[in-house]
N, C-alpha and C. Protein backbone atom coordinates (compact mmCIF):
# COMPACT_ATOMS: atom_id res chain seq x y z
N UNK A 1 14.18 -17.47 -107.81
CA UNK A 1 14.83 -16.56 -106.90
C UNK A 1 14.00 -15.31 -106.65
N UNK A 2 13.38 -15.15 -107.45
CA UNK A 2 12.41 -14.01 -107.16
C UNK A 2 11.42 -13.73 -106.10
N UNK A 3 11.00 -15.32 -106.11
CA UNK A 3 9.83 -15.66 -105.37
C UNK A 3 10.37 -15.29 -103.44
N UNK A 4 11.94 -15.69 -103.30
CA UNK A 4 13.01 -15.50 -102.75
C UNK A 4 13.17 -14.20 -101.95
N UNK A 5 13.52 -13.33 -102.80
CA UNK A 5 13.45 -11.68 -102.50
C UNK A 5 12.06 -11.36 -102.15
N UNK A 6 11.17 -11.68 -102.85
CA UNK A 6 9.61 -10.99 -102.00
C UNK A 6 9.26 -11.53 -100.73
N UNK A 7 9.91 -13.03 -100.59
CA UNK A 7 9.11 -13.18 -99.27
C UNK A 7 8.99 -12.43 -98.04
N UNK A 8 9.92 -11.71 -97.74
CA UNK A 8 9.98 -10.64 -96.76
C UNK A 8 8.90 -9.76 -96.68
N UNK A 9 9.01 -9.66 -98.11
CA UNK A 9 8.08 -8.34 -98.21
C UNK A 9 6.12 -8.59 -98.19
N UNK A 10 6.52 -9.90 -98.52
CA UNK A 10 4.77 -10.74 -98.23
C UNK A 10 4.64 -11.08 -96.83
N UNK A 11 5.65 -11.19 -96.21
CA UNK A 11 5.52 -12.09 -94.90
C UNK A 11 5.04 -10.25 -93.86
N UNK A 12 5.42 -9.21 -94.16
CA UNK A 12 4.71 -8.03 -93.79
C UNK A 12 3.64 -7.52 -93.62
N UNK A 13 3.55 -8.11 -95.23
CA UNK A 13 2.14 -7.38 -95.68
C UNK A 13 0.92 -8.17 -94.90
N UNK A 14 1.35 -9.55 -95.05
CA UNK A 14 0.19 -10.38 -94.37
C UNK A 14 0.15 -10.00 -92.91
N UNK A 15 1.26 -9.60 -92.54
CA UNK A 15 1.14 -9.36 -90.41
C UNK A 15 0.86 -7.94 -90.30
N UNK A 16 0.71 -7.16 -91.45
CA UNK A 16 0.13 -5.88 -91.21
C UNK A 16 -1.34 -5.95 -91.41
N UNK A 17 -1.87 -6.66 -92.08
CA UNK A 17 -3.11 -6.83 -92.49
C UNK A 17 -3.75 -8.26 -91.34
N UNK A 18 -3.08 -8.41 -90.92
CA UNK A 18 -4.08 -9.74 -89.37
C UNK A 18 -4.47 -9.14 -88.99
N UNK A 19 -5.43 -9.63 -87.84
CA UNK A 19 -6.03 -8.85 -87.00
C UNK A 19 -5.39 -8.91 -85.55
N UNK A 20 -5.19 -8.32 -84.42
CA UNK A 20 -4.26 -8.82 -83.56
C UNK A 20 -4.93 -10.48 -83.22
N UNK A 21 -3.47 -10.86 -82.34
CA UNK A 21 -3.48 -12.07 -81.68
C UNK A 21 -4.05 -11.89 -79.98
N UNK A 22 -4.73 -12.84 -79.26
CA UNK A 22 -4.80 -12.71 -78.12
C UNK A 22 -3.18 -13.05 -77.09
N UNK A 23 -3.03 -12.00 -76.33
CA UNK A 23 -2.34 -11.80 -75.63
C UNK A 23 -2.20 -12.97 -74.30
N UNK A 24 -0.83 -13.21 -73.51
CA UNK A 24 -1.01 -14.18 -72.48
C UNK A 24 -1.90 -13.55 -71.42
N UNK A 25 -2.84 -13.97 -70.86
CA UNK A 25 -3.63 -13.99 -70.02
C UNK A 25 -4.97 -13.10 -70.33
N UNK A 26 -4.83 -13.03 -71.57
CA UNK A 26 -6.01 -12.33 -72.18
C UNK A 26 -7.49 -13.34 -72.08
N UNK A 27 -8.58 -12.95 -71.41
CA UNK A 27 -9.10 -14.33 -71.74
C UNK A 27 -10.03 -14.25 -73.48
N UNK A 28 -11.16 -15.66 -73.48
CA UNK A 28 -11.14 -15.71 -74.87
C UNK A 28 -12.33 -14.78 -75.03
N UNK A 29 -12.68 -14.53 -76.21
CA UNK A 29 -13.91 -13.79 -77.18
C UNK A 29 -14.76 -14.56 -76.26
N UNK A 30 -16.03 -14.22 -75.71
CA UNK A 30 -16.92 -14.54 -74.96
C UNK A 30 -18.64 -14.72 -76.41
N UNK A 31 -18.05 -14.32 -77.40
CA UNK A 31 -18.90 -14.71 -78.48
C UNK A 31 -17.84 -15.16 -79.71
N UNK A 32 -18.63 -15.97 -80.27
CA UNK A 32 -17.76 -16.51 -81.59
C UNK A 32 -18.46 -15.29 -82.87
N UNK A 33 -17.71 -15.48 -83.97
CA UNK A 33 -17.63 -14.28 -85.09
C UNK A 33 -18.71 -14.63 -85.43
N UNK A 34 -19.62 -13.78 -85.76
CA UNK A 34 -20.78 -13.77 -86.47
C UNK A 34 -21.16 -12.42 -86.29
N UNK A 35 -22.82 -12.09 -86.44
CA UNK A 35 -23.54 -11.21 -86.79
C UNK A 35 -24.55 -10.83 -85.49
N UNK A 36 -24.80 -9.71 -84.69
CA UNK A 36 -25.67 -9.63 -83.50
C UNK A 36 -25.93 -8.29 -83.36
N UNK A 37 -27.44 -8.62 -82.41
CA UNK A 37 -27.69 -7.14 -82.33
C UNK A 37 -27.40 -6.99 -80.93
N UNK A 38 -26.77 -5.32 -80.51
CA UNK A 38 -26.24 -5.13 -79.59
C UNK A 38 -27.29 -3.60 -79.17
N UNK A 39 -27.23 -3.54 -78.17
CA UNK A 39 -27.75 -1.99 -77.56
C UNK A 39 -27.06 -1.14 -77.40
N UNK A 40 -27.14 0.03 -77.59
CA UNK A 40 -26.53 1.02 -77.60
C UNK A 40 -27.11 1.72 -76.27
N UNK A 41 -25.68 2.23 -75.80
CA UNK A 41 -26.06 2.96 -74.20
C UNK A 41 -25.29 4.12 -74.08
N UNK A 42 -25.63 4.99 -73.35
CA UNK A 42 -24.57 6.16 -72.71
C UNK A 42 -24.01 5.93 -71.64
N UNK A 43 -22.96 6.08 -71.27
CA UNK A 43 -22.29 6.19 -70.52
C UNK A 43 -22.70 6.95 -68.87
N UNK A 44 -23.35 8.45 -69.35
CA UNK A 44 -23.90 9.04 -69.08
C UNK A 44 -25.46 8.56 -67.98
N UNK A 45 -26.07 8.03 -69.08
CA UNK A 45 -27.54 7.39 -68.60
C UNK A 45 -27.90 6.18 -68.62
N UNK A 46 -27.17 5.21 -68.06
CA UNK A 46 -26.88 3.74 -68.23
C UNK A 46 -28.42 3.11 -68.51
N UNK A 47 -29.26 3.86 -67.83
CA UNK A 47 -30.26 2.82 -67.73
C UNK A 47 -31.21 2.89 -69.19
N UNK A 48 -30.87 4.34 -69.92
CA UNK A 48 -31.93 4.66 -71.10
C UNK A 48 -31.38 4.10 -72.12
N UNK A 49 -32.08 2.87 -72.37
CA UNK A 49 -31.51 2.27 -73.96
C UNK A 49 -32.03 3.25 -75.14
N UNK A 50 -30.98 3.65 -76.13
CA UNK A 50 -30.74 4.74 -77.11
C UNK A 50 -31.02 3.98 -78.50
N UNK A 51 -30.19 3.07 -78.57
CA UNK A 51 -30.61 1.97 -80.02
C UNK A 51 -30.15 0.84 -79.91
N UNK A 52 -30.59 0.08 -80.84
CA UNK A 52 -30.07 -1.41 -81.78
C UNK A 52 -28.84 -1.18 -82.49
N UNK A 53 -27.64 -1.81 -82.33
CA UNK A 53 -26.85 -1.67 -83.15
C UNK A 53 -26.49 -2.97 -83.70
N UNK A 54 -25.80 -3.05 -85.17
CA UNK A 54 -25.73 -4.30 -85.72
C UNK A 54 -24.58 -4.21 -85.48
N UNK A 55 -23.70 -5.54 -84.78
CA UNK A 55 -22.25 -5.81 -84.68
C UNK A 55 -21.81 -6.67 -84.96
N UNK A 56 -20.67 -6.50 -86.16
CA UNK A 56 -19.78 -8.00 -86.55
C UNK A 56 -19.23 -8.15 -85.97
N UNK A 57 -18.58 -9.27 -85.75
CA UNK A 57 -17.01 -10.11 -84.98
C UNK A 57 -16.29 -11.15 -86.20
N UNK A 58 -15.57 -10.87 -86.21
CA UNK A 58 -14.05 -11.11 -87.49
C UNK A 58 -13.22 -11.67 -87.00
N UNK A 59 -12.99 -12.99 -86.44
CA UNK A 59 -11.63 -13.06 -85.67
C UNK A 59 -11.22 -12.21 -84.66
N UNK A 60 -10.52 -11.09 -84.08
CA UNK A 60 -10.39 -10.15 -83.12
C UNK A 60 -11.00 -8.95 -83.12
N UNK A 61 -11.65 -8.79 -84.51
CA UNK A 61 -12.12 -7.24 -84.83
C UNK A 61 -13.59 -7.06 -84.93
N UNK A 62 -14.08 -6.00 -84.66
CA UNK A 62 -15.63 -5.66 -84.32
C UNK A 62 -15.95 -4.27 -84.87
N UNK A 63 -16.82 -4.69 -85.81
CA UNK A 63 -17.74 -3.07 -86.92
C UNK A 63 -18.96 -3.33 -85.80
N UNK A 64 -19.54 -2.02 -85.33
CA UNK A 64 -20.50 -1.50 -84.84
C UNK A 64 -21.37 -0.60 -85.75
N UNK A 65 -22.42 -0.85 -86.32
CA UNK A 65 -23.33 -0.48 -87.46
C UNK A 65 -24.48 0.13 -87.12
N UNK A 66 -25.07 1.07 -87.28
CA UNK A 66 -26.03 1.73 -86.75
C UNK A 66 -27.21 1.76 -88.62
N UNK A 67 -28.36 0.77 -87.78
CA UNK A 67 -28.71 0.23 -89.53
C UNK A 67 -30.34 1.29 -89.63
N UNK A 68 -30.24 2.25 -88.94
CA UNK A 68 -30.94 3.77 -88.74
C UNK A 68 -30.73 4.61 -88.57
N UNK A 69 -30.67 5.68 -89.04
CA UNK A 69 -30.02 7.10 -88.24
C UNK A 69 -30.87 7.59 -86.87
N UNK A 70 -30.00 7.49 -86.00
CA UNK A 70 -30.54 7.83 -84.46
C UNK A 70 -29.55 8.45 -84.81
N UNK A 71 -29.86 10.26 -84.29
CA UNK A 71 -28.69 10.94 -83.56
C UNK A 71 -28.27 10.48 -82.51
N UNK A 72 -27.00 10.26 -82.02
CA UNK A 72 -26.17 11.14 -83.00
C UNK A 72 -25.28 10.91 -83.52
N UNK A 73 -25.49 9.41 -84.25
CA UNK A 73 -24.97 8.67 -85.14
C UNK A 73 -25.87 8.70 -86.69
N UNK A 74 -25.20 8.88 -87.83
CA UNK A 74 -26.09 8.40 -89.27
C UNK A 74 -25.95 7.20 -89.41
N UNK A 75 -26.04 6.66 -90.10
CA UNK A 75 -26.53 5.34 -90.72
C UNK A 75 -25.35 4.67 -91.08
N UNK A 76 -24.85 3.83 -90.55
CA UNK A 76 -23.29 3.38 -91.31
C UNK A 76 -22.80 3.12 -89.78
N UNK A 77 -21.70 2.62 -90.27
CA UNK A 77 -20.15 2.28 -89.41
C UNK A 77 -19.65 3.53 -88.76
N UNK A 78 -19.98 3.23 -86.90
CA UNK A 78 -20.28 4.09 -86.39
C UNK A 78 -19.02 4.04 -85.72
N UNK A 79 -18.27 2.66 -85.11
CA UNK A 79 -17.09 1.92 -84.82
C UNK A 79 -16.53 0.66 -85.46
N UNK A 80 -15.15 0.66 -85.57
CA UNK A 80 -14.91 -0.31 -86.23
C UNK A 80 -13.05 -0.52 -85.55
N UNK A 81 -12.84 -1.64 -85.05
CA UNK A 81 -11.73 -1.76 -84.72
C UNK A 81 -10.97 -3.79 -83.98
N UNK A 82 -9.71 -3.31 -83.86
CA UNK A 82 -9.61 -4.66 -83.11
C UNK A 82 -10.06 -4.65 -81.49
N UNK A 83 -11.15 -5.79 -81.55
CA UNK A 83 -11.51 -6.92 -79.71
C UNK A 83 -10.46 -6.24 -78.79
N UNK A 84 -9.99 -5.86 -78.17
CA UNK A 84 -8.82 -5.82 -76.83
C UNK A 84 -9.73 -5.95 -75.97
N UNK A 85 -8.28 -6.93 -75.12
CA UNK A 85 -9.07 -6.77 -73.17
C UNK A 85 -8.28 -6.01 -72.91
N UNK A 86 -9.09 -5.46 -71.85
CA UNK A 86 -7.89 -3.87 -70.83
C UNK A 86 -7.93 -4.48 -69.68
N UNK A 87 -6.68 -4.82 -68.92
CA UNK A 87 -6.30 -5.79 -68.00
C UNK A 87 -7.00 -4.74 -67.07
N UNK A 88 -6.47 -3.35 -66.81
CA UNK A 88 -6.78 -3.18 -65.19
C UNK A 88 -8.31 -2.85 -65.48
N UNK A 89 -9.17 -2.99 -66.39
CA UNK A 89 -10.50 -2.37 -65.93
C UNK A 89 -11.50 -3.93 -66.28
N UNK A 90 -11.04 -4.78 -66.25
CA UNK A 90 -11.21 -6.11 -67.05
C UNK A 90 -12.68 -6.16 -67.93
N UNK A 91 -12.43 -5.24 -69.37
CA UNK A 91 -13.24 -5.09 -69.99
C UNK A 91 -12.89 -4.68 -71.16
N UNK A 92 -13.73 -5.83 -72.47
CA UNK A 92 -13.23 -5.48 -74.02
C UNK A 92 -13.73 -4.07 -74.73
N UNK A 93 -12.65 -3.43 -75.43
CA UNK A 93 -12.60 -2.48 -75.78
C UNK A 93 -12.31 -2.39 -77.41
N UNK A 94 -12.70 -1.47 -77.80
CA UNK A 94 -12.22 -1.53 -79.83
C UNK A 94 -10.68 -0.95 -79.44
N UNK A 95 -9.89 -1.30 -79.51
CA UNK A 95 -8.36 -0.97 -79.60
C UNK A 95 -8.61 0.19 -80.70
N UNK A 96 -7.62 1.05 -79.93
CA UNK A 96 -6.98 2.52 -80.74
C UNK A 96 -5.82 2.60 -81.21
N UNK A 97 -4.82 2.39 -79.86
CA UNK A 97 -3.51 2.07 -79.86
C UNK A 97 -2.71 1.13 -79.01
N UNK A 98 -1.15 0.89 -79.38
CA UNK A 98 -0.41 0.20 -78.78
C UNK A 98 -0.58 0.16 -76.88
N UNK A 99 -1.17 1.34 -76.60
CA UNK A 99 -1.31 1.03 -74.54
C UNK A 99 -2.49 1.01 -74.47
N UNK A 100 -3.24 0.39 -75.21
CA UNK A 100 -5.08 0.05 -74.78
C UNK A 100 -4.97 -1.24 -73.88
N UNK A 101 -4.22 -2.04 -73.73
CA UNK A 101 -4.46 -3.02 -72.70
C UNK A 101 -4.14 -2.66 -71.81
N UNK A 102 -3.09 -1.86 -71.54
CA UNK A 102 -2.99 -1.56 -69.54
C UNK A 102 -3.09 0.05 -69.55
N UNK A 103 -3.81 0.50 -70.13
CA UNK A 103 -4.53 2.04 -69.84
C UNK A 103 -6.01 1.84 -68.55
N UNK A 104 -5.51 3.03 -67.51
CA UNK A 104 -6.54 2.82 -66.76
C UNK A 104 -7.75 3.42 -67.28
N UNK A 105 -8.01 4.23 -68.43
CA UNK A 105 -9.10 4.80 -68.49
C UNK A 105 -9.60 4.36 -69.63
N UNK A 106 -10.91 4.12 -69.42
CA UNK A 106 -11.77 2.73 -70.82
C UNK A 106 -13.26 3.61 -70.97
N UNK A 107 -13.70 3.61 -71.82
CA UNK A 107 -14.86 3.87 -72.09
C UNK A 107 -15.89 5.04 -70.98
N UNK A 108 -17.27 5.11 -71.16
CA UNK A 108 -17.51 6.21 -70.76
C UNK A 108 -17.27 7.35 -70.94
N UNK A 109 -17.04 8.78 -70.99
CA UNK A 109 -16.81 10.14 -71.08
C UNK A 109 -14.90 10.05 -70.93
N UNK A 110 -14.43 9.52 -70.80
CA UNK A 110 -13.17 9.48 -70.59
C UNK A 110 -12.34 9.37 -72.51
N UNK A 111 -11.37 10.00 -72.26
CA UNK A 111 -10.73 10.07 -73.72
C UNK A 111 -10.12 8.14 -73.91
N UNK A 112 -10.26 7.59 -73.48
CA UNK A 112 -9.93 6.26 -73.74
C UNK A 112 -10.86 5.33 -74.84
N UNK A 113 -10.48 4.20 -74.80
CA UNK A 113 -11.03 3.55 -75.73
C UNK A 113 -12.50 2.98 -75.50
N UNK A 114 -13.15 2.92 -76.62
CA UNK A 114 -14.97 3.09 -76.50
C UNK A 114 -15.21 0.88 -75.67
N UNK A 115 -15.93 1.20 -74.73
CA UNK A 115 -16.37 -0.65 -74.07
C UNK A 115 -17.11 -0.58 -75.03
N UNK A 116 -16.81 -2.49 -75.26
CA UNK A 116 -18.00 -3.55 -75.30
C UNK A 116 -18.38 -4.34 -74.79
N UNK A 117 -19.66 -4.24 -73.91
CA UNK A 117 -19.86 -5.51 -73.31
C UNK A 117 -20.18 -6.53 -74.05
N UNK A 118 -19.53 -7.96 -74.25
CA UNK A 118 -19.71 -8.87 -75.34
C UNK A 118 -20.33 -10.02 -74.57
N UNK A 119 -20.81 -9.74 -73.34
CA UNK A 119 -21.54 -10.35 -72.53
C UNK A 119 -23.25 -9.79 -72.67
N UNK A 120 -23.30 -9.10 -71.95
CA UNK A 120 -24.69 -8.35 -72.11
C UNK A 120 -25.11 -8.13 -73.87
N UNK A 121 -23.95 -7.79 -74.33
CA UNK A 121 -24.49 -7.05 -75.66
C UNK A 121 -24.96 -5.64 -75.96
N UNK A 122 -24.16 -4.73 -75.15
CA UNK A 122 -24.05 -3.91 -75.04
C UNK A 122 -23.00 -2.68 -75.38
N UNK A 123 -22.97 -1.72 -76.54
CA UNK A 123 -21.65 -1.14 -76.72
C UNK A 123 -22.31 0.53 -76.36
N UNK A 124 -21.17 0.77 -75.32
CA UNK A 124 -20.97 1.98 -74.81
C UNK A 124 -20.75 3.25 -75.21
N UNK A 125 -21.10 3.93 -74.87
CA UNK A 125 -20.50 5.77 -75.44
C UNK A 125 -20.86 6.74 -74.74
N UNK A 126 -20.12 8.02 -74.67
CA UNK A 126 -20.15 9.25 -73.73
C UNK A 126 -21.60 9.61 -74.27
C-alpha cells in the first residue's frame, strides 16, 4: 500500500523532470540528439561570424557551450533550455516560458526568446 500512496507523487516528479512534448502542428527536430558545432552570430551583424559553439540536443532540450572564452561569453554553458517552435515567426527557440510558442517577438535584440537555427547551425544573439 505504500507503493500506492507515492504513486502520485512519482508520477509528478517524473512530468516535472521530462523535457517538453512536441505540440500539434509543431513540426519535428530537424536534427536528431547528439553533439554539433554551431556558429555563433549577432543579431545585430548577421554576416560577422563571432564563434564555434558546442551544442547538445537531449530529446527537446539544447545546452549551447562556448568551449573558449570569446567575449562576451566565458567558457561554459552559455544557454541551456527546452527546443520550442514559435508558430508565428516559424522558428526554434530555447523556451523561457509558458507563451514562447505564439509570442510574436523571437530572438535578435528583442526581449524574447534567444533563435536556433537547427538548419544552418546557427544560434543567435543581440
Amino acid at each position: 500500500m505504500l507503493w500506492a500512496a507515492a504513486t502520485p507523487v512519482l508520477a509528478l516528479a517524473a512530468a516535472v523532470a521530462l523535457p517538453p512534448t512536441a505540440q500539434a502542428g509543431e513540426p519535428r527536430l530537424p536534427l536528431p540528439p547528439g553533439r554539433y558545432t554551431f556558429e555563433h552570430r549577432f543579431a545585430e551583424q548577421p554576416s560577422l561570424l563571432h564563434a564555434k559553439v558546442l551544442v547538445i540536443i537531449r530529446k527537446r532540450t539544447i545546452q549551447v557551450i562556448n568551449t573558449q572564452a570569446h567575449p562576451p561569453f566565458p567558457k561554459g554553458v552559455i544557454a541551456q533550455g527546452p527546443l520550442v517552435w514559435n508558430q508565428p515567426t516559424g522558428q526554434w527557440i530555447i523556451g523561457e516560458g509558458a507563451g514562447d510558442r505564439t509570442t510574436a517577438e523571437v530572438g535578435g535584440c528583442s526581449d524574447g526568446p534567444e533563435v536556433v537555427d537547427l538548419v544552418k547551425r546557427i544560434y543567435w544573439t543581440c
